[in-house]
Structure formats: structure tokens, C-alpha cells
PDB file of N, CA and C in Angstrom:
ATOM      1  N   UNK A   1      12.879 -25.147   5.794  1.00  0.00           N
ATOM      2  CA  UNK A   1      11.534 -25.351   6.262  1.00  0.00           C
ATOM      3  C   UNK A   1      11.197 -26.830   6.095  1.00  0.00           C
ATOM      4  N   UNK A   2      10.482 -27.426   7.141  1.00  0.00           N
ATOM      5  CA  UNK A   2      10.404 -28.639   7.034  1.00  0.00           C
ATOM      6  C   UNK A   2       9.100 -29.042   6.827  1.00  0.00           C
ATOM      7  N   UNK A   3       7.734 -29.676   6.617  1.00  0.00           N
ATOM      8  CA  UNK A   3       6.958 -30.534   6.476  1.00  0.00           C
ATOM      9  C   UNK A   3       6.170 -32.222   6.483  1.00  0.00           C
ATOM     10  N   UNK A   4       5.479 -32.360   6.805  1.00  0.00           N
ATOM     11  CA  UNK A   4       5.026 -33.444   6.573  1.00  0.00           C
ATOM     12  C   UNK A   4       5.129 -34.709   5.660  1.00  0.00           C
ATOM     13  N   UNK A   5       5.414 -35.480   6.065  1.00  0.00           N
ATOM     14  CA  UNK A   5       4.958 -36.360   4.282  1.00  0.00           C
ATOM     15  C   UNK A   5       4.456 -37.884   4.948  1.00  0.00           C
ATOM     16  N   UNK A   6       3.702 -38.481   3.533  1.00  0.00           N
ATOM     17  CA  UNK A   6       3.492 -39.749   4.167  1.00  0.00           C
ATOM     18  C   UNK A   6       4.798 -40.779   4.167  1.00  0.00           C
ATOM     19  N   UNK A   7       4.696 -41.500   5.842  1.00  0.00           N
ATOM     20  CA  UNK A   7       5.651 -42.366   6.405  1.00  0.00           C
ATOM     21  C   UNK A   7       5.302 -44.038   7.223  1.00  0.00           C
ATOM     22  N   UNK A   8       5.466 -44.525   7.262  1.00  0.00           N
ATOM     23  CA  UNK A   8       5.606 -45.704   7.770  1.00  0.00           C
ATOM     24  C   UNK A   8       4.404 -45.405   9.149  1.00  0.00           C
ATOM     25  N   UNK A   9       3.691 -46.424   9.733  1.00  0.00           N
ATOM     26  CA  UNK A   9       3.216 -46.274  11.187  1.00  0.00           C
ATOM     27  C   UNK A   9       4.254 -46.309  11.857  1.00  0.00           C
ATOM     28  N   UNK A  10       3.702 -45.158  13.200  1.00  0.00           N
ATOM     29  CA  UNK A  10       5.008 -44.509  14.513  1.00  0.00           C
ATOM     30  C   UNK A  10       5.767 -44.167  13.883  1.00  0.00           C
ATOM     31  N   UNK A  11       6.724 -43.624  12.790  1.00  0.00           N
ATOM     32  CA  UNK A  11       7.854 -42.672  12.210  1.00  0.00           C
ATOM     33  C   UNK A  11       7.286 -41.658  12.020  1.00  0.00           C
ATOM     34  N   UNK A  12       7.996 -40.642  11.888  1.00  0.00           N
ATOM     35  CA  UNK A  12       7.829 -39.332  11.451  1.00  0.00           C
ATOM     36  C   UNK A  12       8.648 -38.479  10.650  1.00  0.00           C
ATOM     37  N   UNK A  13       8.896 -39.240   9.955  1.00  0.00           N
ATOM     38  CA  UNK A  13      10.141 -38.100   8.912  1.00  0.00           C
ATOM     39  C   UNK A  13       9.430 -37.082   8.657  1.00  0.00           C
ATOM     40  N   UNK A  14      10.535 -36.277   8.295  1.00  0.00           N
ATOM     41  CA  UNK A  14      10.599 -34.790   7.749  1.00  0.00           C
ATOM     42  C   UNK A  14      10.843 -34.598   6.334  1.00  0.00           C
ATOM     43  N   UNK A  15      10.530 -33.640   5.541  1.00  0.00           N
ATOM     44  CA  UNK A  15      10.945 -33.832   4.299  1.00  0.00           C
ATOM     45  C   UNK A  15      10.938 -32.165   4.218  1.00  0.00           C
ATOM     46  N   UNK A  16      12.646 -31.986   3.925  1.00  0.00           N
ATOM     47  CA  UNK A  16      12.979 -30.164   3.747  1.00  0.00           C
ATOM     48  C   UNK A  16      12.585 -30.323   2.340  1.00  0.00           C
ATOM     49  N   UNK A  17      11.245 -29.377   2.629  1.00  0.00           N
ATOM     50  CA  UNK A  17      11.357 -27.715   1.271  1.00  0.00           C
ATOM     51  C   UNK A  17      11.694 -26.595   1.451  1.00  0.00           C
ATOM     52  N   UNK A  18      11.675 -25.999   0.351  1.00  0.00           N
ATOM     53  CA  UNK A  18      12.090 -25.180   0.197  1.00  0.00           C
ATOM     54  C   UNK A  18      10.988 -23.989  -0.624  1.00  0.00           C
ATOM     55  N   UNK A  19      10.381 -23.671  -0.047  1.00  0.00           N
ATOM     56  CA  UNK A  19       9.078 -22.961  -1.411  1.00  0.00           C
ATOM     57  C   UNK A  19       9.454 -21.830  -1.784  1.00  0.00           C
ATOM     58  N   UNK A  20       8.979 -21.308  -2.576  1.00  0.00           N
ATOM     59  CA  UNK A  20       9.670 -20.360  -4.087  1.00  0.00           C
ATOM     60  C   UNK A  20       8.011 -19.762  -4.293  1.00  0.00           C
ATOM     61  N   UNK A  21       8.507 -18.320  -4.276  1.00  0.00           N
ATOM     62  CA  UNK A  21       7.482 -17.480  -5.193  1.00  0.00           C
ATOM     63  C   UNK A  21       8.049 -16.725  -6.231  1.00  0.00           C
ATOM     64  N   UNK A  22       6.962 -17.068  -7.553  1.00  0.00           N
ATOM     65  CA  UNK A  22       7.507 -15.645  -8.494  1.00  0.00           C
ATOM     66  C   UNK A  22       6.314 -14.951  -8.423  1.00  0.00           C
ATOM     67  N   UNK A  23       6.548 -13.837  -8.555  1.00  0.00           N
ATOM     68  CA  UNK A  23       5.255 -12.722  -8.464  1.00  0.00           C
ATOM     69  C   UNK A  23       5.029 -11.880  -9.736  1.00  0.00           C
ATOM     70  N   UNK A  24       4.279 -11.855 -10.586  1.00  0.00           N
ATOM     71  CA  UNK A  24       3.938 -11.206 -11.160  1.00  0.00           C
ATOM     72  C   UNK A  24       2.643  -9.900 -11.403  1.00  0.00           C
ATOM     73  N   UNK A  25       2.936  -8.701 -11.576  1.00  0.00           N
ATOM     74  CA  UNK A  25       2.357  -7.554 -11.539  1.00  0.00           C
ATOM     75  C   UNK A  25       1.432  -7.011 -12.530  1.00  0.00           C
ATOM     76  N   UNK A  26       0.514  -6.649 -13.005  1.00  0.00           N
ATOM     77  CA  UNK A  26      -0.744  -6.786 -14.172  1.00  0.00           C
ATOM     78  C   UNK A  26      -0.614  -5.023 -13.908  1.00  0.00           C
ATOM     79  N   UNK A  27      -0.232  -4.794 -15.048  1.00  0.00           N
ATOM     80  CA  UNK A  27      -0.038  -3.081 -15.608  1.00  0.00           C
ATOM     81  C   UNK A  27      -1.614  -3.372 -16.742  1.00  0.00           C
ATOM     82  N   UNK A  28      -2.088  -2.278 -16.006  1.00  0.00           N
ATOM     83  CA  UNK A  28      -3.452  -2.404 -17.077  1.00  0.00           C
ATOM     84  C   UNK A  28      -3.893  -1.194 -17.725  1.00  0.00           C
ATOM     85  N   UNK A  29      -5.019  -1.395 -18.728  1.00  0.00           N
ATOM     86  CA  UNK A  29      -5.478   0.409 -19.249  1.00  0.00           C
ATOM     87  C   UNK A  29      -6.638   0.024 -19.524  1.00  0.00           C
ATOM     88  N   UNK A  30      -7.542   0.682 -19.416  1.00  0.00           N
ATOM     89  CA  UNK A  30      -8.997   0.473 -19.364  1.00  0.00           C
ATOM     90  C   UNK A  30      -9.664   1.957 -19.936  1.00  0.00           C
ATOM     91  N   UNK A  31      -9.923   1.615 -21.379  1.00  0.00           N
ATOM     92  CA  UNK A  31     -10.858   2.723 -21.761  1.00  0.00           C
ATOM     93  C   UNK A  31     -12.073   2.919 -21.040  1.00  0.00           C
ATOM     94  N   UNK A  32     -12.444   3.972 -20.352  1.00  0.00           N
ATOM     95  CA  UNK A  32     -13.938   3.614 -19.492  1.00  0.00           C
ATOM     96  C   UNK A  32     -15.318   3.482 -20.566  1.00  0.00           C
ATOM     97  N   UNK A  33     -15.127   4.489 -21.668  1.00  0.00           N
ATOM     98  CA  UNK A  33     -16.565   4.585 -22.326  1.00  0.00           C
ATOM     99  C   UNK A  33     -16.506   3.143 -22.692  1.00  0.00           C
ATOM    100  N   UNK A  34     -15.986   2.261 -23.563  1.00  0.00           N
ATOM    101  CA  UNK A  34     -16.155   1.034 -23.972  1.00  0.00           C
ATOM    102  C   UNK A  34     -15.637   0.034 -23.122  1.00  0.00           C
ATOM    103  N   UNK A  35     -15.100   0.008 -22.442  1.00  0.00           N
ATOM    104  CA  UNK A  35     -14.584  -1.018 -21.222  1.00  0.00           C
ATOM    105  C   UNK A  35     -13.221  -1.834 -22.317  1.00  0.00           C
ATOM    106  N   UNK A  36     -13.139  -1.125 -23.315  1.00  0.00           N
ATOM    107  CA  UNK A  36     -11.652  -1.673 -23.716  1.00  0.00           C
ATOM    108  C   UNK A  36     -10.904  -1.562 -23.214  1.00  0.00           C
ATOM    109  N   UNK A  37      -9.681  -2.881 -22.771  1.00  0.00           N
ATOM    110  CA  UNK A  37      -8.641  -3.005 -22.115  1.00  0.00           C
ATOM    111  C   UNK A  37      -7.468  -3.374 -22.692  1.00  0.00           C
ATOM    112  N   UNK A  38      -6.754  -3.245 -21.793  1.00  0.00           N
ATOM    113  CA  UNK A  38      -5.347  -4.098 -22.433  1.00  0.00           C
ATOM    114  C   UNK A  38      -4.333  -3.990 -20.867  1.00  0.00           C
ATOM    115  N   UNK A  39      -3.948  -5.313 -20.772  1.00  0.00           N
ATOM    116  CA  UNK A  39      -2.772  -5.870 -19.638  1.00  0.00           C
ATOM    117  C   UNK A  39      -1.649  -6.410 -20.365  1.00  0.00           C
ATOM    118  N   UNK A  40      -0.513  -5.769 -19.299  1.00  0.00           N
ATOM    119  CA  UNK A  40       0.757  -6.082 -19.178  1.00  0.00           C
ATOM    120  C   UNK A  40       1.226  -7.271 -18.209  1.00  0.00           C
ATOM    121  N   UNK A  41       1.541  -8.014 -18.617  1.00  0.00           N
ATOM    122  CA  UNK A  41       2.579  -9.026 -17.206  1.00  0.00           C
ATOM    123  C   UNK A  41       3.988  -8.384 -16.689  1.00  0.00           C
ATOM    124  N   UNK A  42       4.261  -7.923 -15.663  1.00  0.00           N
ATOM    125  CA  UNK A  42       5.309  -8.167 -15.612  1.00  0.00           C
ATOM    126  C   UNK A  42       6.367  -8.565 -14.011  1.00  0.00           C
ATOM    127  N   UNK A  43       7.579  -8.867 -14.295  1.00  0.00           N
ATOM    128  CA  UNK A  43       7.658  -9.019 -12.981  1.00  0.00           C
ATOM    129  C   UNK A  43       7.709  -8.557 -11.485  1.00  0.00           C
ATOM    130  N   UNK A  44       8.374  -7.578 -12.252  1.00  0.00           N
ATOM    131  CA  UNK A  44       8.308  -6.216 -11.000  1.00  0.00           C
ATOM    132  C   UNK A  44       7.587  -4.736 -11.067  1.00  0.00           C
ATOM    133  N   UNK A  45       7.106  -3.983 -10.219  1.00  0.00           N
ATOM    134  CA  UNK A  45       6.548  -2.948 -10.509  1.00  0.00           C
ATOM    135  C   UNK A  45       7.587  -2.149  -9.524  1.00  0.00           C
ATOM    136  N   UNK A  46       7.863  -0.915 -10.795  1.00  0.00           N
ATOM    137  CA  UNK A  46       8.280   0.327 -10.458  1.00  0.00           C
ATOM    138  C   UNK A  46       8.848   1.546 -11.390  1.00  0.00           C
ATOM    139  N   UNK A  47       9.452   2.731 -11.269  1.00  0.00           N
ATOM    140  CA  UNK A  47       8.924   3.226 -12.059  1.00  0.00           C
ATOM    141  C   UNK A  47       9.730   3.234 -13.784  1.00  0.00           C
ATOM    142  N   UNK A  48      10.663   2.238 -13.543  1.00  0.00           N
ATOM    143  CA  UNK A  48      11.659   1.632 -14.487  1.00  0.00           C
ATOM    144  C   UNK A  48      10.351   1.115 -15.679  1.00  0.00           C
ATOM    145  N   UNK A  49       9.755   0.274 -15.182  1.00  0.00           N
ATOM    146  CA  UNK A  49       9.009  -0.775 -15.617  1.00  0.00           C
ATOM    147  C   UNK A  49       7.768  -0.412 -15.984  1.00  0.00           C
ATOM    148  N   UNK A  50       7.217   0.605 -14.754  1.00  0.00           N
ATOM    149  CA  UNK A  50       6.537   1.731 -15.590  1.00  0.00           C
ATOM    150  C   UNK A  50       6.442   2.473 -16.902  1.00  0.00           C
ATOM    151  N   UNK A  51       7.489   3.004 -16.963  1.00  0.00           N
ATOM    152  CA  UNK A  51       8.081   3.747 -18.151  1.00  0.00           C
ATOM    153  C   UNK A  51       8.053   2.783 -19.238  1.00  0.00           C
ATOM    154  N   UNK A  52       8.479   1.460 -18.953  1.00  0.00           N
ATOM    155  CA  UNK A  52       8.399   0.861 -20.485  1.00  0.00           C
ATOM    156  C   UNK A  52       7.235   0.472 -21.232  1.00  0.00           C
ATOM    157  N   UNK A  53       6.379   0.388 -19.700  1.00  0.00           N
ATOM    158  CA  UNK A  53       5.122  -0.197 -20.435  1.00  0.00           C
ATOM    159  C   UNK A  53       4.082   1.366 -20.738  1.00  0.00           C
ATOM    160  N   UNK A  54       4.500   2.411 -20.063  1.00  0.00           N
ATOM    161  CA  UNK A  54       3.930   3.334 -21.389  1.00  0.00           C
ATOM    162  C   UNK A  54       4.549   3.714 -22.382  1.00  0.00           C
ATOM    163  N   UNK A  55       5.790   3.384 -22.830  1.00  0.00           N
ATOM    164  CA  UNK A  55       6.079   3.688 -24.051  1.00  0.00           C
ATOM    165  C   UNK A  55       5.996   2.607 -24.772  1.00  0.00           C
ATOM    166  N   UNK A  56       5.541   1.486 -24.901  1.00  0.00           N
ATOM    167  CA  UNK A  56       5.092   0.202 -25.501  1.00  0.00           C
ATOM    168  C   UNK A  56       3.263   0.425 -25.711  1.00  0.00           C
ATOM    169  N   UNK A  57       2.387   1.093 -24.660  1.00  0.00           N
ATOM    170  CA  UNK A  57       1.313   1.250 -24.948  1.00  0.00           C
ATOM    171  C   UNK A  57       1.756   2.615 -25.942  1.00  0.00           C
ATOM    172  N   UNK A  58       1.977   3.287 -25.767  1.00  0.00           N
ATOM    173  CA  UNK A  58       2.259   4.868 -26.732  1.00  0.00           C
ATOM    174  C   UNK A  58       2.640   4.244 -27.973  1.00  0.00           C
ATOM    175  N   UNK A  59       3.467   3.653 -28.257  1.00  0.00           N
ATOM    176  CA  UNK A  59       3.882   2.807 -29.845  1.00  0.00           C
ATOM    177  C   UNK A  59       2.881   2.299 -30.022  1.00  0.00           C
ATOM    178  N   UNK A  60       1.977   1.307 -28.932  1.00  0.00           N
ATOM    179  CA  UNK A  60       1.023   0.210 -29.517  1.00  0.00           C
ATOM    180  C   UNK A  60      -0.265   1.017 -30.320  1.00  0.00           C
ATOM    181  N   UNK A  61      -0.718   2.294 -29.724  1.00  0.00           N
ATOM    182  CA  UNK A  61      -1.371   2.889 -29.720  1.00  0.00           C
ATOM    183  C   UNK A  61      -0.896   3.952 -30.695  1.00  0.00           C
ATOM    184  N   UNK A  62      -0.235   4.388 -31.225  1.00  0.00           N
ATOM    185  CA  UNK A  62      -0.036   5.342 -32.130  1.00  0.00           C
ATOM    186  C   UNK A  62       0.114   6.928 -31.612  1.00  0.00           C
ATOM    187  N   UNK A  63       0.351   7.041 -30.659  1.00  0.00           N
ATOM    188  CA  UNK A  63       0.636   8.440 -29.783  1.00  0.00           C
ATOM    189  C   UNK A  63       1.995   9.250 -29.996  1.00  0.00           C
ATOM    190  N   UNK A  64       1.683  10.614 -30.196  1.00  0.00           N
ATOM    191  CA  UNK A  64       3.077  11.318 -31.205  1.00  0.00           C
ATOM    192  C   UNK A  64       1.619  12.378 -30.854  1.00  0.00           C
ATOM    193  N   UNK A  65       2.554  12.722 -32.383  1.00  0.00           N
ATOM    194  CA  UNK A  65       2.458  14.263 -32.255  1.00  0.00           C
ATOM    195  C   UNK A  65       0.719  15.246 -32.910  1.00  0.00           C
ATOM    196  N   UNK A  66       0.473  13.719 -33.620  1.00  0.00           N
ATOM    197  CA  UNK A  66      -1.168  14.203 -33.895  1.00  0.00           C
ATOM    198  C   UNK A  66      -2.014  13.320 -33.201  1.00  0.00           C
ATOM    199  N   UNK A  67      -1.648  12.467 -31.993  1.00  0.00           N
ATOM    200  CA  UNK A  67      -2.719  12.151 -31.391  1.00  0.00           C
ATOM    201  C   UNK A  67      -2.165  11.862 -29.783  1.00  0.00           C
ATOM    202  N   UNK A  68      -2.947  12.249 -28.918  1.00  0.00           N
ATOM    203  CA  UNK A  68      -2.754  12.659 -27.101  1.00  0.00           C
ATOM    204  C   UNK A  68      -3.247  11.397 -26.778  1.00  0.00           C
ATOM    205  N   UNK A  69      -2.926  10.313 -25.529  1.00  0.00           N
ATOM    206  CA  UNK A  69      -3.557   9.458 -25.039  1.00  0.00           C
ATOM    207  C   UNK A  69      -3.101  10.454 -23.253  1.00  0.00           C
ATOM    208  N   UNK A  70      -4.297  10.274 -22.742  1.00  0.00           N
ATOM    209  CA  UNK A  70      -4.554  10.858 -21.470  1.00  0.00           C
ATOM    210  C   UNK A  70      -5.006   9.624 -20.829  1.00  0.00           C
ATOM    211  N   UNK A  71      -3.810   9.821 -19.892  1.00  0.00           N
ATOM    212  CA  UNK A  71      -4.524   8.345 -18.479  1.00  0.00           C
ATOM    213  C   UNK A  71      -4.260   9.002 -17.036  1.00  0.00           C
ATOM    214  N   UNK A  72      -5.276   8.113 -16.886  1.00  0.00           N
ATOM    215  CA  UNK A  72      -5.714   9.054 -15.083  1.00  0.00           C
ATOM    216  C   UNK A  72      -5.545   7.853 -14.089  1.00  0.00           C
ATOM    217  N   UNK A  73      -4.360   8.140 -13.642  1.00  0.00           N
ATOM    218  CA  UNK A  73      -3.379   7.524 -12.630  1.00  0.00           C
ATOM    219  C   UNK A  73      -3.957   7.684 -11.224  1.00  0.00           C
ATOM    220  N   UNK A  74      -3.203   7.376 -10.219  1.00  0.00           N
ATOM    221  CA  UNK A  74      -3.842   6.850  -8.722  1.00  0.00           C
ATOM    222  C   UNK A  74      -1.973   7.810  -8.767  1.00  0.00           C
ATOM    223  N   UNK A  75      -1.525   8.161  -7.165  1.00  0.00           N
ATOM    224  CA  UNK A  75      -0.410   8.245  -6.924  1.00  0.00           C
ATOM    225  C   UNK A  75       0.337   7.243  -6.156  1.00  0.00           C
ATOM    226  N   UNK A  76       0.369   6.010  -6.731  1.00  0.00           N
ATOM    227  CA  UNK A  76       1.284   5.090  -6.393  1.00  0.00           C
ATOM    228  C   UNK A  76       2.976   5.806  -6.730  1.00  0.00           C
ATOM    229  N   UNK A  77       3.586   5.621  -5.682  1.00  0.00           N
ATOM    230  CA  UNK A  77       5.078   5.741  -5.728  1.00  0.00           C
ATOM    231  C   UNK A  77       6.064   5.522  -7.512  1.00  0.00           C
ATOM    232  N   UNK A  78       5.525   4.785  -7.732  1.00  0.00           N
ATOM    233  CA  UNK A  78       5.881   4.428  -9.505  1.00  0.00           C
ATOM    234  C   UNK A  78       5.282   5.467 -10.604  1.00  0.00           C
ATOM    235  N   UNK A  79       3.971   5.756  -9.976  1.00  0.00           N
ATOM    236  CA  UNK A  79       3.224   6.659 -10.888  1.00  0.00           C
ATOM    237  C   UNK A  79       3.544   8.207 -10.939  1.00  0.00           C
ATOM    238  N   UNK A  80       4.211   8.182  -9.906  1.00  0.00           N
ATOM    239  CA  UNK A  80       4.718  10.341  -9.599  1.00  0.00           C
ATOM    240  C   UNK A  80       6.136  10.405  -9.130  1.00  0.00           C
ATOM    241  N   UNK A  81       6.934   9.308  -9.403  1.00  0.00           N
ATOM    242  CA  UNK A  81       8.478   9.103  -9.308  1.00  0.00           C
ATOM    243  C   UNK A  81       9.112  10.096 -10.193  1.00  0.00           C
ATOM    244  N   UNK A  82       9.854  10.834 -10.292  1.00  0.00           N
ATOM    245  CA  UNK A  82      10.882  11.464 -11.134  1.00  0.00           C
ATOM    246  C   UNK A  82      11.626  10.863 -12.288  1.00  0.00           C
ATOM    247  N   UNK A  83      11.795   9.107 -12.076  1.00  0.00           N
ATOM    248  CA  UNK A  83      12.189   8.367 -13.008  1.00  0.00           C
ATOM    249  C   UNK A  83      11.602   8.405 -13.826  1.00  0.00           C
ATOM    250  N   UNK A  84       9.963   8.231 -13.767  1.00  0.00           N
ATOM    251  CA  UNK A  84       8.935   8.009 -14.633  1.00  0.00           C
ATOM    252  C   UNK A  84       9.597   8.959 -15.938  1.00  0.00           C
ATOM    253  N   UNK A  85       9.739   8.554 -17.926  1.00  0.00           N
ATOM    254  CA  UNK A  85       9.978   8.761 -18.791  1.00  0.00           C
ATOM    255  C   UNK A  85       8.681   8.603 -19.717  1.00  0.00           C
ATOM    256  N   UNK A  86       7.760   9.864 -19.746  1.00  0.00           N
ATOM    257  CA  UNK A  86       6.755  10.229 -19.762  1.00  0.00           C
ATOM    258  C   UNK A  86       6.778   9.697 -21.717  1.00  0.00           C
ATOM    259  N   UNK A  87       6.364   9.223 -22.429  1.00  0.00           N
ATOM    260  CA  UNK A  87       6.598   9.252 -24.023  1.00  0.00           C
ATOM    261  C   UNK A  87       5.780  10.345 -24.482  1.00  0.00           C
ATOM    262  N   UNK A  88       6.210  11.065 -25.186  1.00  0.00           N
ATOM    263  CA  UNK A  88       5.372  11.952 -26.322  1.00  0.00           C
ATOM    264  C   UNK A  88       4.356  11.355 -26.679  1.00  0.00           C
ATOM    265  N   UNK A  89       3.204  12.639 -26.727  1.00  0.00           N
ATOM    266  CA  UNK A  89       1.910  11.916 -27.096  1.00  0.00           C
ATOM    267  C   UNK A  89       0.803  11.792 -25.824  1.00  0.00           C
ATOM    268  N   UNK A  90       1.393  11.261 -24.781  1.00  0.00           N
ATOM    269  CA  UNK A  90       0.791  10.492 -23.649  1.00  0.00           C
ATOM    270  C   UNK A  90       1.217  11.959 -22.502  1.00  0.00           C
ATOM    271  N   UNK A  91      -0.034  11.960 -22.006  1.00  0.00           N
ATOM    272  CA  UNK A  91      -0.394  13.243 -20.663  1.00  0.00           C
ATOM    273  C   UNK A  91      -0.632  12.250 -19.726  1.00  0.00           C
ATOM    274  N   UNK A  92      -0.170  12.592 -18.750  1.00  0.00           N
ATOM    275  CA  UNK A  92      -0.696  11.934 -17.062  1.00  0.00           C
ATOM    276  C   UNK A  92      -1.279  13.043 -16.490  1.00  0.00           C
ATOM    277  N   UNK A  93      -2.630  12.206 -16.342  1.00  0.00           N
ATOM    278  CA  UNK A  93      -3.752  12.878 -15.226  1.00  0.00           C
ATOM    279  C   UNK A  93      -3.625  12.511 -13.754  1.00  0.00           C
ATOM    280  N   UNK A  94      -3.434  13.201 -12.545  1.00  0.00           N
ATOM    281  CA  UNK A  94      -3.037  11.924 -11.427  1.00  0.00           C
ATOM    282  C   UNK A  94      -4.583  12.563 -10.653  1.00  0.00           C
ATOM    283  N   UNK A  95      -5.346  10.986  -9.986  1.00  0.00           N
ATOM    284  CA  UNK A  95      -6.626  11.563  -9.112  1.00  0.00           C
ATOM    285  C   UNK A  95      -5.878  12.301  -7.899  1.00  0.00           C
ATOM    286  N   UNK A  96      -6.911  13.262  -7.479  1.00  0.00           N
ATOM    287  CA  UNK A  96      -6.105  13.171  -5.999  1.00  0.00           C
ATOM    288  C   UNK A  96      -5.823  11.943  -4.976  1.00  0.00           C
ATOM    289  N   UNK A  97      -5.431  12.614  -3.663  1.00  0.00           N
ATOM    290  CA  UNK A  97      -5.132  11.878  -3.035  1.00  0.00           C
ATOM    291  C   UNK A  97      -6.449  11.105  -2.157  1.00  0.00           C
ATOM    292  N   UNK A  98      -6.120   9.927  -1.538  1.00  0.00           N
ATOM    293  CA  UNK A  98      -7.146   8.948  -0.914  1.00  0.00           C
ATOM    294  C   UNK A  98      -8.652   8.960  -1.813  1.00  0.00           C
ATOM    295  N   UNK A  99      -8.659   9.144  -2.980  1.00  0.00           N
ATOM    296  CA  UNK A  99     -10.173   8.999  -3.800  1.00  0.00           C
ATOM    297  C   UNK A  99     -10.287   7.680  -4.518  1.00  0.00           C
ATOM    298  N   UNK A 100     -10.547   6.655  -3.841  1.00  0.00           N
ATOM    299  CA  UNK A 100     -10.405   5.365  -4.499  1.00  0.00           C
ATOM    300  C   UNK A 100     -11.829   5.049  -5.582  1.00  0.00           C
ATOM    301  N   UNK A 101     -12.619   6.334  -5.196  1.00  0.00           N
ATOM    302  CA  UNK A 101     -13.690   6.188  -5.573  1.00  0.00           C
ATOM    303  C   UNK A 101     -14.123   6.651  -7.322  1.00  0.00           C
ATOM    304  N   UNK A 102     -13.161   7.800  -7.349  1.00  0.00           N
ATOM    305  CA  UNK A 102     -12.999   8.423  -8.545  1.00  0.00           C
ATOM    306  C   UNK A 102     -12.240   7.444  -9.418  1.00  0.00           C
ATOM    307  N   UNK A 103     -11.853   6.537  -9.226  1.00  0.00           N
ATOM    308  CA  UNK A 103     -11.338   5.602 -10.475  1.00  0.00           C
ATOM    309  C   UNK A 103     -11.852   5.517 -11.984  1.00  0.00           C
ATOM    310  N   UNK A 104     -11.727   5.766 -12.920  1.00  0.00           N
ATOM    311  CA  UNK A 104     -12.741   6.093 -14.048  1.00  0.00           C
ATOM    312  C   UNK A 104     -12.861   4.470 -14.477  1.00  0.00           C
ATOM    313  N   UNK A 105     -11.939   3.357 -14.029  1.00  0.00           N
ATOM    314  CA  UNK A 105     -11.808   1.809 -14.246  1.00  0.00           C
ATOM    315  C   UNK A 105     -12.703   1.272 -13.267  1.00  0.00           C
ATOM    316  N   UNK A 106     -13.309   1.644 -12.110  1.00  0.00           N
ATOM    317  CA  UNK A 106     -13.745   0.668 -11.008  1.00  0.00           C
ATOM    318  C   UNK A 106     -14.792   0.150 -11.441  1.00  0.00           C
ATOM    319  N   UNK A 107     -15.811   0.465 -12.282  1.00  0.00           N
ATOM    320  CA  UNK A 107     -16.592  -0.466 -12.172  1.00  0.00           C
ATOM    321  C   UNK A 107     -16.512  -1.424 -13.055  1.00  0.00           C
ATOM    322  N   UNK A 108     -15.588  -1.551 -14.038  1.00  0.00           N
ATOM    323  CA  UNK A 108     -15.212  -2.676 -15.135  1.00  0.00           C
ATOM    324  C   UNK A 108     -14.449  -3.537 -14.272  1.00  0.00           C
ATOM    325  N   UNK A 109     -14.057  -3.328 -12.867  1.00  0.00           N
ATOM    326  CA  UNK A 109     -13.055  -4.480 -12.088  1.00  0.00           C
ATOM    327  C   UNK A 109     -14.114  -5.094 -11.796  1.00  0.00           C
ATOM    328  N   UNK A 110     -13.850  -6.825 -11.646  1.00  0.00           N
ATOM    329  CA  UNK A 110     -15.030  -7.644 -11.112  1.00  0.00           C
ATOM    330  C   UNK A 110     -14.032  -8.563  -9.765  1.00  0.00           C
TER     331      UNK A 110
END
């Protein structure tokens, strides 16, 4: 890919770049009664990556066998995958389908 740059009057060089994206993905949890949160970075989303970051919230959080963390998911492809490695402790609630409205997080998004 080529571009612009500054050059001499009447020349026109070119100057090859090359541009580069990294993308990073924000895994989040949002208590609704208190608007407590907590985000993940990571690079890719799916349901590999999924899985780790609820069993990292399930450790962070103390979830086993005397205490349930219940999260209420959207059905993104990552979220109702078969891969998904559910940790003890932790229940998935999934909304139905097309209810963007039922989010129990939307109004803490700004």
C-alpha cells in the first residue's frame, strides 16, 4: 500500500506502508444491583478463550461448591459452543434470542 508523504515541489514520491492491526476483545461482568465490574483484555474471542476467562473469574471470585455465580449471557457463537468448559460453581443463564433489550448490563454501558 502506498501513500503520500512530504516531497520536493512537482515530485511525487511514494512511500510503501504497510499498516498493522492488533485487536483486542474486552470480556466483561457486570454485577447489575451495584454496577460492579470487572474486564478482561484479550486477544481473540472464542470459545477457547471464553472458557479461560470464566474459570479465572470462578477462582477470582471464589465459586465451588458453597457458592453459585450465575451470568446471563447473550447467544454469541462462543457463549453456546460445545467447547465452552463450564467451571464448577458458575451456571449460565442464556437471554433468548434477538432481546438486546433484556441485557441486565445495558444501562451501566455508556
Amino acid at each position: 500500500m502506498y501513500r503520500r508523504v512530504w516531497a520536493p515541489r512537482g515530485k511525487t514520491p511514494l512511500a510503501w506502508v504497510r499498516p498493522r492491526y492488533r485487536w483486542l476483545y474486552v470480556y466483561g461482568f457486570v454485577r447489575p444491583g451495584t454496577g460492579e465490574s470487572e474486564f478482561w483484555l484479550l486477544p481473540t474471542v472464542n470459545a477457547v478463550a471464553f472458557s479461560e476467562v470464566l474459570g479465572r473469574f470462578a477462582r477470582l471470585r471464589g465459586a465451588g461448591e458453597g457458592k453459585l455465580l450465575l451470568l446471563v449471557l447473550d447467544r454469541a457463537g462462543w457463549h453456546v459452543s460445545g467447547r465452552v468448559e463450564v467451571p464448577e460453581g458458575v451456571g449460565l443463564v442464556f437471554l433468548p434470542p434477538y432481546s438486546p433489550e433484556l441485557q441486565p448490563c445495558r444501562p451501566s454501558r455508556a
